[in-house]
C-alpha atoms as a PDB file:
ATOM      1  CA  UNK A   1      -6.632 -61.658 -31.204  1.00  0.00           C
ATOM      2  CA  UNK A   2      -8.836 -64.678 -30.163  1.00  0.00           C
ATOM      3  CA  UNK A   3     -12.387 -63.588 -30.486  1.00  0.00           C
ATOM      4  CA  UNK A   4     -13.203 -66.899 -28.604  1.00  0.00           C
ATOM      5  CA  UNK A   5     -11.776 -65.445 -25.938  1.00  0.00           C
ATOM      6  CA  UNK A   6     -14.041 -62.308 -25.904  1.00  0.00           C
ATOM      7  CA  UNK A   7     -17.863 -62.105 -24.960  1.00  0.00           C
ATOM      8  CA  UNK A   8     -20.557 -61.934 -27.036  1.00  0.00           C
ATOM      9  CA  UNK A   9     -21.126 -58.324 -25.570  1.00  0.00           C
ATOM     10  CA  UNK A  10     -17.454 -57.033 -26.519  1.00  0.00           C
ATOM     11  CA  UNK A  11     -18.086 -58.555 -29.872  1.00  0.00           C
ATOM     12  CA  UNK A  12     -21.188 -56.599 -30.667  1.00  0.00           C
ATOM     13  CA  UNK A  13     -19.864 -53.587 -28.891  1.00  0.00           C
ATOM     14  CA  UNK A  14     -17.147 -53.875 -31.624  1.00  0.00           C
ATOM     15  CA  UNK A  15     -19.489 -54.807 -34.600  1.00  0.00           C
ATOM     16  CA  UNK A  16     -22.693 -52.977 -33.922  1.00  0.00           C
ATOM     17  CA  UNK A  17     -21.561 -49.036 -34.548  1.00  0.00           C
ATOM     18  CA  UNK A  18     -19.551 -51.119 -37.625  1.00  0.00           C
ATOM     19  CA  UNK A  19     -22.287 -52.225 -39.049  1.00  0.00           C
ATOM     20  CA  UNK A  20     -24.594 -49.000 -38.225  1.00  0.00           C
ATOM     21  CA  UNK A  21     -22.299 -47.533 -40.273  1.00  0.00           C
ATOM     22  CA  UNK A  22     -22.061 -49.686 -43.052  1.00  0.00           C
ATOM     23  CA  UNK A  23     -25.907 -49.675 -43.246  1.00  0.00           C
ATOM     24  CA  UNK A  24     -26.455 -46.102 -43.265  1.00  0.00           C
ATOM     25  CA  UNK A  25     -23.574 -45.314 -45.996  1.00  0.00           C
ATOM     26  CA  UNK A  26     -25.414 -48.354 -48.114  1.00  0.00           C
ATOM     27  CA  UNK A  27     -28.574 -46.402 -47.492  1.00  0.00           C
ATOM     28  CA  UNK A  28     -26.513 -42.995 -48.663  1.00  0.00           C
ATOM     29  CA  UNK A  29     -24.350 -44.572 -51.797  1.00  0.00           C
ATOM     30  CA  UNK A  30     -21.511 -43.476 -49.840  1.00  0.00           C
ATOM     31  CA  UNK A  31     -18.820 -45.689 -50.773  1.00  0.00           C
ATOM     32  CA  UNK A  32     -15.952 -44.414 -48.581  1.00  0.00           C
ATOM     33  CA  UNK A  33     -17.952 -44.403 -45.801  1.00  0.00           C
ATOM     34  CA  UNK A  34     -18.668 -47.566 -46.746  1.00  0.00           C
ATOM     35  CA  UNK A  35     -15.626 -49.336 -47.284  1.00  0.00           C
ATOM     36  CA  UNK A  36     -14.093 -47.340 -44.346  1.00  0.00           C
ATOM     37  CA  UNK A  37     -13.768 -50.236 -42.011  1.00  0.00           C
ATOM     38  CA  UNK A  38     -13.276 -53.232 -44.825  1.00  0.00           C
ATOM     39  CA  UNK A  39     -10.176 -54.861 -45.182  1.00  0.00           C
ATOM     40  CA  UNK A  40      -7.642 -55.014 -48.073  1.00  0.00           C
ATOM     41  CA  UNK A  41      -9.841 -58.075 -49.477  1.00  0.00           C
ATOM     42  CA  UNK A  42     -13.154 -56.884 -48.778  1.00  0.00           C
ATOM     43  CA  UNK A  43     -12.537 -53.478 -50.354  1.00  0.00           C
ATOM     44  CA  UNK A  44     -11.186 -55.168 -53.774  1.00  0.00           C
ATOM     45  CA  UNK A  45     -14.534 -56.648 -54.113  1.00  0.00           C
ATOM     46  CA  UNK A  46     -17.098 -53.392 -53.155  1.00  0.00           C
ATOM     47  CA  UNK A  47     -15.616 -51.177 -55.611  1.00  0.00           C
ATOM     48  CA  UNK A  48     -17.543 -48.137 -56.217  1.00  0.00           C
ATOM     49  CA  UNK A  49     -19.734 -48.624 -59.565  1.00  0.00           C
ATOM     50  CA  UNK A  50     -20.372 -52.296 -57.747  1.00  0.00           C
ATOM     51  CA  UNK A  51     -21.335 -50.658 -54.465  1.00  0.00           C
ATOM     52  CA  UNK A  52     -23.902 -48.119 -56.598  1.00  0.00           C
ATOM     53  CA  UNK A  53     -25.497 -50.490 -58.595  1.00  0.00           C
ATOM     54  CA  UNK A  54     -25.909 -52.836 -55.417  1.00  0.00           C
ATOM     55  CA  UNK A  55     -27.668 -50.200 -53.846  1.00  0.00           C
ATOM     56  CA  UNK A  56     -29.341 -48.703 -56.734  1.00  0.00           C
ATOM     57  CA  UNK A  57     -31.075 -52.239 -56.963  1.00  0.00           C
ATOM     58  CA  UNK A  58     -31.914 -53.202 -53.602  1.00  0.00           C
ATOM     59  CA  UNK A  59     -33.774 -49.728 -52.501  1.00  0.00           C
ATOM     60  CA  UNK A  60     -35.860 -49.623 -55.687  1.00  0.00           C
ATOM     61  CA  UNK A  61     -36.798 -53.299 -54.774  1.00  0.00           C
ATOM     62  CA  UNK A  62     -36.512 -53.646 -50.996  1.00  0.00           C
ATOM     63  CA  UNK A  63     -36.125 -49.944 -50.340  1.00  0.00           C
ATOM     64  CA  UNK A  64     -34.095 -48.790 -47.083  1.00  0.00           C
ATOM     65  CA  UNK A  65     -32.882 -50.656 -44.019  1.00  0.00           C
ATOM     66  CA  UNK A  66     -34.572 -50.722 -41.073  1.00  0.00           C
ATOM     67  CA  UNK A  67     -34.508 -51.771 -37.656  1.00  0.00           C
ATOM     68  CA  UNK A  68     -32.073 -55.246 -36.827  1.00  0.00           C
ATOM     69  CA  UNK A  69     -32.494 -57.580 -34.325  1.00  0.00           C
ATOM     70  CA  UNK A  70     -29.246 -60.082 -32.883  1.00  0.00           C
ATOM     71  CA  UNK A  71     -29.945 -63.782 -34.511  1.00  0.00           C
ATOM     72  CA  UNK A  72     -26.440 -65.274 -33.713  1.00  0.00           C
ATOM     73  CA  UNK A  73     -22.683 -64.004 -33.154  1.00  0.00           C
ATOM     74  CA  UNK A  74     -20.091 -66.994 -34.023  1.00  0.00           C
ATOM     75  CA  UNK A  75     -16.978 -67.217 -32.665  1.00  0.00           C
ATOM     76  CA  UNK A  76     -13.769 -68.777 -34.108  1.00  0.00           C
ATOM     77  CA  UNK A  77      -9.911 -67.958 -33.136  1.00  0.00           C
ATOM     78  CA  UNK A  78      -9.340 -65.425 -35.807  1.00  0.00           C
ATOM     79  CA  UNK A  79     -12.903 -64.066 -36.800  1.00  0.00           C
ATOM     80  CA  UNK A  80     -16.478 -63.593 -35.358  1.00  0.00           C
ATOM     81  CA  UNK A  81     -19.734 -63.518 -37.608  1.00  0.00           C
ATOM     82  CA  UNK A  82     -22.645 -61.664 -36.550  1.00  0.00           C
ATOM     83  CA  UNK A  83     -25.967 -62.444 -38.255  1.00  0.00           C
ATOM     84  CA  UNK A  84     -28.885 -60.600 -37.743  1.00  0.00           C
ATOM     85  CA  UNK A  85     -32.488 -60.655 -38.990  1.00  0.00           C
ATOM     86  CA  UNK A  86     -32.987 -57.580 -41.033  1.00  0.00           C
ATOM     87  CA  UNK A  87     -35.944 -55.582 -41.866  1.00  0.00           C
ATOM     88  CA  UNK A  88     -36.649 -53.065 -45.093  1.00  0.00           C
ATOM     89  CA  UNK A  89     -38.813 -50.196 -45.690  1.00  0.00           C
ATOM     90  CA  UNK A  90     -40.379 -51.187 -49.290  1.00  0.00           C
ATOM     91  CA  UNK A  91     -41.287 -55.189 -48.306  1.00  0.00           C
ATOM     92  CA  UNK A  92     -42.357 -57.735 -45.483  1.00  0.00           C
ATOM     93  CA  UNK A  93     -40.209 -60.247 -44.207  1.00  0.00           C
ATOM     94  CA  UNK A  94     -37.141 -61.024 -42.834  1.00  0.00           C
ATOM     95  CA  UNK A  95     -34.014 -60.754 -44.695  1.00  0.00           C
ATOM     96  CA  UNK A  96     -30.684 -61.952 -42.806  1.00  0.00           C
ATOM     97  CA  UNK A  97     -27.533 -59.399 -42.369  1.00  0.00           C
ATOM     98  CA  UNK A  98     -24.469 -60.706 -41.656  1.00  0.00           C
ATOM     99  CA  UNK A  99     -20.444 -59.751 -41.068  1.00  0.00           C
ATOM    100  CA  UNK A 100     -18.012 -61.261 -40.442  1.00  0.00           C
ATOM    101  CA  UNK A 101     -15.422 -59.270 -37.891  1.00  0.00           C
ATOM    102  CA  UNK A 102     -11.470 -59.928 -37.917  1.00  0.00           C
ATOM    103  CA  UNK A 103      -8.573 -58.325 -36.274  1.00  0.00           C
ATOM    104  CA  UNK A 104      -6.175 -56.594 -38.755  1.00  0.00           C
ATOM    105  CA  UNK A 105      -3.170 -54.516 -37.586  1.00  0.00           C
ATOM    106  CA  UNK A 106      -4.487 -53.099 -34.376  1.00  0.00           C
ATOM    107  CA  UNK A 107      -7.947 -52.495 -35.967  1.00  0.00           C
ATOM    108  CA  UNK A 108     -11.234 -54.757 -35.850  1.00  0.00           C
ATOM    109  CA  UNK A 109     -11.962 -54.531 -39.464  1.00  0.00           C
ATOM    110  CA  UNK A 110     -14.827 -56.456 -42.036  1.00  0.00           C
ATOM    111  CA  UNK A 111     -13.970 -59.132 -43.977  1.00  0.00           C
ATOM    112  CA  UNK A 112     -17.729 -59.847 -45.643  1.00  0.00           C
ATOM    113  CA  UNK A 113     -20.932 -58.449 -45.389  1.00  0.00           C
ATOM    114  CA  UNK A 114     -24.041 -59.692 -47.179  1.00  0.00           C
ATOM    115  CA  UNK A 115     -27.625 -58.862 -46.779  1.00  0.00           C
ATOM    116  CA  UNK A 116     -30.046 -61.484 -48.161  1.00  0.00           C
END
């Protein structure tokens, strides 16, 4: 899979119900939902007590996730990274979401998310 091959459309086709979901089970502490499309590597790191206390933090300070809006999506032969600006309930500003998409075994999976 070359994602330079692919459009920016059939990139964010791809990555926007991903990250939708990945959002809305930060926003629920749901850690299998929110691992659910990680790979191998990416799930090593989230584990679930680090996933909880990630969250437990960011909604007492920040509070939930709100609407996104497309800043960039970067393409390279083996991955694609999508940054968008990202707003939150609790606080003003702009905060920048980000994955970065690969193609693992027949399935487009994430390899790192941040918010920050």
């Amino acid at each position: 899979m070359n994602f330079q091959e692919m459009t920016e459309s059939e990139i964010l086709d791809i990555a926007t119900p991903i990250m939708d979901n990945l959002m809305q089970a930060s926003t629920d502490i749901d850690h299998p939902k929110h691992v659910q499309d990680f790979t191998d590597r990416a799930k090593a790191i989230v584990t679930k007590e680090h996933l909880e206390w990630v969250c437990k933090k960011y909604q007492s300070e920040k509070g939930t996730w709100e609407k996104r809006e497309l800043v960039a999506v970067l393409k390279r032969p083996d991955s694609a990274a999508i940054i968008w600006k990202q707003f939150c309930s609790k606080v003003e500003g702009e905060y920048v979401a980000e994955i970065v998409l690969t193609h693992q075994n027949g399935r487009f999976l994430v390899d790192h998310a941040m918010v920050f």
